[in-house]
Protein backbone atom coordinates (compact mmCIF):
# COMPACT_ATOMS: atom_id res chain seq x y z
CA UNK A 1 -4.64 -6.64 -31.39
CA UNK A 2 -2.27 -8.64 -29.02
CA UNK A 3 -3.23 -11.15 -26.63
CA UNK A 4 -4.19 -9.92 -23.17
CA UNK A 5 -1.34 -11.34 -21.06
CA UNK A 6 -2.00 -14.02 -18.49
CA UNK A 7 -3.04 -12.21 -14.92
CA UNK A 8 -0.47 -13.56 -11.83
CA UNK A 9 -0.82 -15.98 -9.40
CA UNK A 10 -2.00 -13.14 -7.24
CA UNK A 11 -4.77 -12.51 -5.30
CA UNK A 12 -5.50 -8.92 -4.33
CA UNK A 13 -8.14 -8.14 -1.28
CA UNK A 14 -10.10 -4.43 -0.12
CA UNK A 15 -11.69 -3.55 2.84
CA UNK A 16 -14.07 -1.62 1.82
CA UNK A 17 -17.44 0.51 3.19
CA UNK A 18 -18.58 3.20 1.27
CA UNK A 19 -15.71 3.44 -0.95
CA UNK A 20 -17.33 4.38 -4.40
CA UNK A 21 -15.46 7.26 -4.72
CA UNK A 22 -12.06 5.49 -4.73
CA UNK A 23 -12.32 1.71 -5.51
CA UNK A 24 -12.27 2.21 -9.09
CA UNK A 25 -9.70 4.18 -9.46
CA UNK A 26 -7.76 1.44 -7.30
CA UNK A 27 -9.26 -1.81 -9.23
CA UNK A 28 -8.20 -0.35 -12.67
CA UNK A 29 -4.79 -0.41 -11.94
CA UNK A 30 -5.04 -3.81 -10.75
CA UNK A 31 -5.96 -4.90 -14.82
CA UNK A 32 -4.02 -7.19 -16.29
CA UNK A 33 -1.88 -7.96 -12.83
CA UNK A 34 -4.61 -9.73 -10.27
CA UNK A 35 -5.89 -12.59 -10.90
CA UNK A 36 -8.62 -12.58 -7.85
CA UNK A 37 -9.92 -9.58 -6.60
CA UNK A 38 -11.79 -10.01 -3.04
CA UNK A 39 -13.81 -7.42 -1.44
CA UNK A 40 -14.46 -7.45 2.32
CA UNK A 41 -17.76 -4.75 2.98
CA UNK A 42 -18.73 -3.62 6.28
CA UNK A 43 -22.35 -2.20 4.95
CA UNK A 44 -21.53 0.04 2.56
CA UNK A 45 -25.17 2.23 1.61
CA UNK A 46 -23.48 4.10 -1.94
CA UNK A 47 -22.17 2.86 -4.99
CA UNK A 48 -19.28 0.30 -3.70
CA UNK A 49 -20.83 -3.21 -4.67
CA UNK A 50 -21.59 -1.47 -8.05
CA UNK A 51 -18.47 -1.02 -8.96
CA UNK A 52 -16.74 -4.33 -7.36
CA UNK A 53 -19.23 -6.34 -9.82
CA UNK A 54 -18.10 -4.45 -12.63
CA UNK A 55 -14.56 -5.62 -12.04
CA UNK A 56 -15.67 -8.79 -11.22
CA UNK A 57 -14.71 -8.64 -7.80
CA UNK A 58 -15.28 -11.78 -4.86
CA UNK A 59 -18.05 -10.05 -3.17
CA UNK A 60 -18.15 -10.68 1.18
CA UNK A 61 -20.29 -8.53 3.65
CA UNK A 62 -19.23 -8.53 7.46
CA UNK A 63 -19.53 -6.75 9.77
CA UNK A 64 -16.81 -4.44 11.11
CA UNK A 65 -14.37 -5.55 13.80
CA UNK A 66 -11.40 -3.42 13.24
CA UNK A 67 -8.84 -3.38 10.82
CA UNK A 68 -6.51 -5.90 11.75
CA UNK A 69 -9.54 -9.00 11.89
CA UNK A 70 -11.43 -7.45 8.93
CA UNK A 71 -8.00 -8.35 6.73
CA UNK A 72 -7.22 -11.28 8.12
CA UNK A 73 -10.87 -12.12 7.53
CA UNK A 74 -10.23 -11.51 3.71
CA UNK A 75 -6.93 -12.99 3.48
CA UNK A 76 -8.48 -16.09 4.05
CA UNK A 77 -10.86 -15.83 1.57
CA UNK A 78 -7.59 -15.28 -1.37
CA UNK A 79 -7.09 -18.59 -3.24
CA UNK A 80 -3.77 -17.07 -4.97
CA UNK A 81 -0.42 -18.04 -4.34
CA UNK A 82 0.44 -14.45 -3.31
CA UNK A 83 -1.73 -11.68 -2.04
CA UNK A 84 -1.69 -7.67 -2.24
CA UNK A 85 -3.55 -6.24 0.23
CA UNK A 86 -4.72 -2.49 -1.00
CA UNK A 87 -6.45 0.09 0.80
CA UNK A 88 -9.19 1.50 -1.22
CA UNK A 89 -7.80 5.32 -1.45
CA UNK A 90 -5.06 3.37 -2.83
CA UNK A 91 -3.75 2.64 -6.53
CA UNK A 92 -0.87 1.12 -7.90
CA UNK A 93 1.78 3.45 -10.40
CA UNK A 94 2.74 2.20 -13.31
CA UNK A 95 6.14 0.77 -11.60
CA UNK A 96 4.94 -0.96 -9.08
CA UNK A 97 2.63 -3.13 -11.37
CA UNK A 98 5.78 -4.53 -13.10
CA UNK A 99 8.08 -4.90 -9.95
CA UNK A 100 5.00 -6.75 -8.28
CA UNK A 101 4.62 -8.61 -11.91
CA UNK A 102 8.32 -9.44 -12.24
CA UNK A 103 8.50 -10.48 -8.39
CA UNK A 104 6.06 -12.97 -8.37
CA UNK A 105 7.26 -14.15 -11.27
CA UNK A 106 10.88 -14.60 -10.54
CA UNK A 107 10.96 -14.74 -6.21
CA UNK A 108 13.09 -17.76 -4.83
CA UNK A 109 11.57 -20.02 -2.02
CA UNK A 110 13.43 -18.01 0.30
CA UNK A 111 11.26 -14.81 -0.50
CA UNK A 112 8.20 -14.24 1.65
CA UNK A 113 7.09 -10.38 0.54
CA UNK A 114 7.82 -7.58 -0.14
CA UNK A 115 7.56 -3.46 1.02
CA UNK A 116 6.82 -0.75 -1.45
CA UNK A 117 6.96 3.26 -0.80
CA UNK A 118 3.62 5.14 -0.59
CA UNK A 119 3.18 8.44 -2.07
CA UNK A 120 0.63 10.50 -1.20
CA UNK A 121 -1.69 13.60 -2.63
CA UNK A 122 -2.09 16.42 -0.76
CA UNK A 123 -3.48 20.03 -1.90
CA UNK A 124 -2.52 19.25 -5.36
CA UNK A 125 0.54 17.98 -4.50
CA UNK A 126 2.56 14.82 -4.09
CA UNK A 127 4.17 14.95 -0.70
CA UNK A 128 7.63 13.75 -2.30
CA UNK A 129 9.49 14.13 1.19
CA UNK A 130 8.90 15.32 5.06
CA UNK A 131 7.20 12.44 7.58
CA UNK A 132 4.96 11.44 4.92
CA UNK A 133 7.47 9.97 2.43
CA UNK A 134 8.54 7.15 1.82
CA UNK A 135 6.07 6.04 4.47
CA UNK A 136 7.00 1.97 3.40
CA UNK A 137 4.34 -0.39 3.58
CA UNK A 138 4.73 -4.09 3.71
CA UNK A 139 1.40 -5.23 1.33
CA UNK A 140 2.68 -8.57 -0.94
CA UNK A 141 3.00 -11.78 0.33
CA UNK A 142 3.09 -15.41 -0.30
CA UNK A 143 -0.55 -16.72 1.20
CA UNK A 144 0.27 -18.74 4.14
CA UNK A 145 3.19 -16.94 5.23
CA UNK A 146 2.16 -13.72 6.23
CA UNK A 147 -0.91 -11.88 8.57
CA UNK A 148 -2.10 -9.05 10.09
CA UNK A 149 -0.65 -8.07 13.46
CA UNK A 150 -1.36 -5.14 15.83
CA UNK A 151 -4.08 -3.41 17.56
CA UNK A 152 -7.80 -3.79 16.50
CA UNK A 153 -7.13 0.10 14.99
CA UNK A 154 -3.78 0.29 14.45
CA UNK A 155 -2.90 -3.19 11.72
CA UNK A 156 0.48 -3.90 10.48
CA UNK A 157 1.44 -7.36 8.18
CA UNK A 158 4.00 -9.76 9.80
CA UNK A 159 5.80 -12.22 7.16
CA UNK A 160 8.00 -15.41 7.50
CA UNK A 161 11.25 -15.24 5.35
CA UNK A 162 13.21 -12.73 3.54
CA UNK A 163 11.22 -9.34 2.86
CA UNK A 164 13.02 -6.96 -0.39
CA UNK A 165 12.23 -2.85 -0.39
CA UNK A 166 10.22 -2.56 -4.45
CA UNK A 167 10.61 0.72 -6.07
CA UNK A 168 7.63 1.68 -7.63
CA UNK A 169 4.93 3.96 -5.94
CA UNK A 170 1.83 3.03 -4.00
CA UNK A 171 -0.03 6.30 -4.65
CA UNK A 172 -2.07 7.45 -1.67
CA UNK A 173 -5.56 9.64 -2.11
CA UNK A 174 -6.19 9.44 1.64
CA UNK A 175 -6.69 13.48 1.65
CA UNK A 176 -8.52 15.01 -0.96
CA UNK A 177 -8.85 17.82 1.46
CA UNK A 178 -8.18 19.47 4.51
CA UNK A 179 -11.50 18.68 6.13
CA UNK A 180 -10.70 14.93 5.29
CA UNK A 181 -7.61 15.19 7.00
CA UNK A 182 -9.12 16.51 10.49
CA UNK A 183 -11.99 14.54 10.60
CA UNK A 184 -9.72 11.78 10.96
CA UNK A 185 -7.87 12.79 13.67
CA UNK A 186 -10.02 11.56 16.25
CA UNK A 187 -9.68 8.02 14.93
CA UNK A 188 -5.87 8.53 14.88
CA UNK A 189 -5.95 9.05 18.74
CA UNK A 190 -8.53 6.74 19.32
CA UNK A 191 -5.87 4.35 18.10
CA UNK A 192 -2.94 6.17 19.85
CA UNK A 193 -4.53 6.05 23.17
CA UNK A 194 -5.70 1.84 22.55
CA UNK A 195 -2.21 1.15 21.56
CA UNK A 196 -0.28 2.92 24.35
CA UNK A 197 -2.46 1.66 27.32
CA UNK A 198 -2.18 -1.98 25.48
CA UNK A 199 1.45 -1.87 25.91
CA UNK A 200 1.20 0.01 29.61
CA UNK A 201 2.54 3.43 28.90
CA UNK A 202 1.66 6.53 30.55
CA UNK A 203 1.65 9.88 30.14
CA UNK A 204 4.16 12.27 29.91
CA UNK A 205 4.00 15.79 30.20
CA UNK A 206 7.72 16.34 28.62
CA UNK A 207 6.76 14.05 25.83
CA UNK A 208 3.47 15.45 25.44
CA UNK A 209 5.65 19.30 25.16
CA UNK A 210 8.40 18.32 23.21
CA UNK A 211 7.17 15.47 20.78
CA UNK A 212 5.63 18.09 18.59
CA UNK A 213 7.69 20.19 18.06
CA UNK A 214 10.60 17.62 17.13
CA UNK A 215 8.06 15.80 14.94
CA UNK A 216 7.80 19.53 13.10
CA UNK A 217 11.86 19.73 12.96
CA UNK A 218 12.39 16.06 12.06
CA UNK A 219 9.60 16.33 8.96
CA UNK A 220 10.33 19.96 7.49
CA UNK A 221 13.82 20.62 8.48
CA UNK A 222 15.91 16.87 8.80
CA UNK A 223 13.60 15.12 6.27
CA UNK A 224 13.32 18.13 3.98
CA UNK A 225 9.72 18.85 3.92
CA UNK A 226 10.23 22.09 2.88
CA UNK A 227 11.12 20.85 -0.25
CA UNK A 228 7.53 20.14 -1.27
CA UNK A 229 6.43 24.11 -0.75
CA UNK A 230 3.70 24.76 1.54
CA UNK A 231 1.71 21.61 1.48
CA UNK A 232 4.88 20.15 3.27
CA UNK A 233 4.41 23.02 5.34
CA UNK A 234 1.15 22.13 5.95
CA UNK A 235 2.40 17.93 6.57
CA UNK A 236 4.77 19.19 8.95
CA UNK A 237 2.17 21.33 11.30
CA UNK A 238 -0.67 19.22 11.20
CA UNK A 239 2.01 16.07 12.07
CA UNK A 240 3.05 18.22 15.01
CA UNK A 241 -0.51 18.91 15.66
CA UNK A 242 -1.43 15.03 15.64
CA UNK A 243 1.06 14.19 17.77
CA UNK A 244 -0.05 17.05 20.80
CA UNK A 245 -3.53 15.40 20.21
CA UNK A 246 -2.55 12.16 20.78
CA UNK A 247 -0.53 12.25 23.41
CA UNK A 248 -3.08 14.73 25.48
CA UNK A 249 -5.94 11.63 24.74
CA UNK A 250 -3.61 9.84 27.43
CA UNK A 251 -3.21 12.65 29.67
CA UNK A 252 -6.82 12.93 29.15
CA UNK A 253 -7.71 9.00 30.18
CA UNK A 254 -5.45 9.38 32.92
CA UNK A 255 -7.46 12.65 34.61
CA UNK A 256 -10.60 10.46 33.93
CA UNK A 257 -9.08 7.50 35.62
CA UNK A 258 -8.16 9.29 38.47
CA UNK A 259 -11.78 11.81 38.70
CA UNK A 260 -13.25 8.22 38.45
């Protein structure tokens, strides 16, 4: 039998809360590639501390304060010289693990991180183009050069130096059905309407019209979505469909405002 090969100077960190479901499928493809796995729990009550012990996972319960302070609250507990940060309906494919593996390995001082596409599963189906694809996601860094930025429910990563664009697949199970997919639309305009009144927009009833229906054109006519049969269909309605709902939630906070 050969010799397990030596894990990375990487440290790879979940927010997690009730994530049984999916965080094994997401540590196992971690094997081999992370040296430090951290866990960040916001009071998970099913299986999910189960399964981060049996990975021998870093282990941290806080309580939740949005997305953006819950990550930067586990980056700082990552000891490795570079850090993946992984949602837990998230895995790696096959090549990303070596493009993450061979850029760690081989990145110049000038390199600071790094994007990757994410792929996701919906109704059997990877949604291969449309507004869901590539959908890039900047997730590896060098510790000490990169955090989380953004709204409390709305988080992006910010990096000093030069970021490249990886290959290889993040594969997404944020969907595993339609009902998944709705429920979360009310935290999708909860964030929306946060975001927009942070940076002092208001609303507009031509944007609130038209938006949809170019987000519909752009995703299943420009971007092909069509391509992908009627689950890009589907992506291309329901994106259409988010975006109405969002922009009404301002529309919505104004009439409040002004009943108020």
């Amino acid at each position: 039998m050969s010799p397990t090969p030596p894990a990375l100077d990487l440290s790879v960190f979940v927010v997690t809360r009730d994530e049984e479901a999916n965080l094994r499928r997401c540590l196992d493809s971690l094997r081999g590639i992370a040296r430090e796995i951290v866990i960040v729990d916001s009071g998970s009550t099913d299986g999910t501390r189960a399964v981060a012990e049996e990975f021998g996972a870093a282990w941290h319960q806080r309580d939740w304060s949005g997305f953006r302070d819950q990550k930067n609250h586990a980056l700082s507990k990552c000891g490795g010289g570079w850090v993946l940060c992984l949602d837990a309906d998230e895995a790696l494919s096959d090549a990303l693990r070596d493009e993450i593996k061979a850029t760690v390995e081989t990145a110049s001082p000038e390199l600071g991180g790094a994007r990757c596409p994410r792929l996701s599963k919906f109704l059997g189906r990877w949604i291969r183009h449309g507004d869901w694809y590539p959908d890039r996601q900047l997730r590896l860094f060098r510790r000490g050069r990169g955090k989380f930025a953004g709204g409390a429910g709305h988080d992006h990563a910010e990096v000093e130096g030069e970021v490249v664009e990886l290959k290889g697949d993040l594969l997404h199970y944020s969907y595993p059905d339609i009902n998944t997919f709705v429920a979360k639309l009310g935290t999708f305009g909860d964030a929306f309407l946060e975001d927009r009144l942070a940076r002092g927009k208001s609303w507009s009833p031509l944007g609130n019209v038209l938006r949809p229906w170019w987000r519909f054109f752009r995703g299943y006519v420009l971007r092909r979505g069509f391509l992908d049969g009627f689950p890009g269909y589907w992506v291309a309605k329901a994106t259409a469909f988010s975006t109405f709902l969002r922009h009404s939630r301002l529309y919505e906070h104004q009439q409040r405002g002004d009943e108020g």
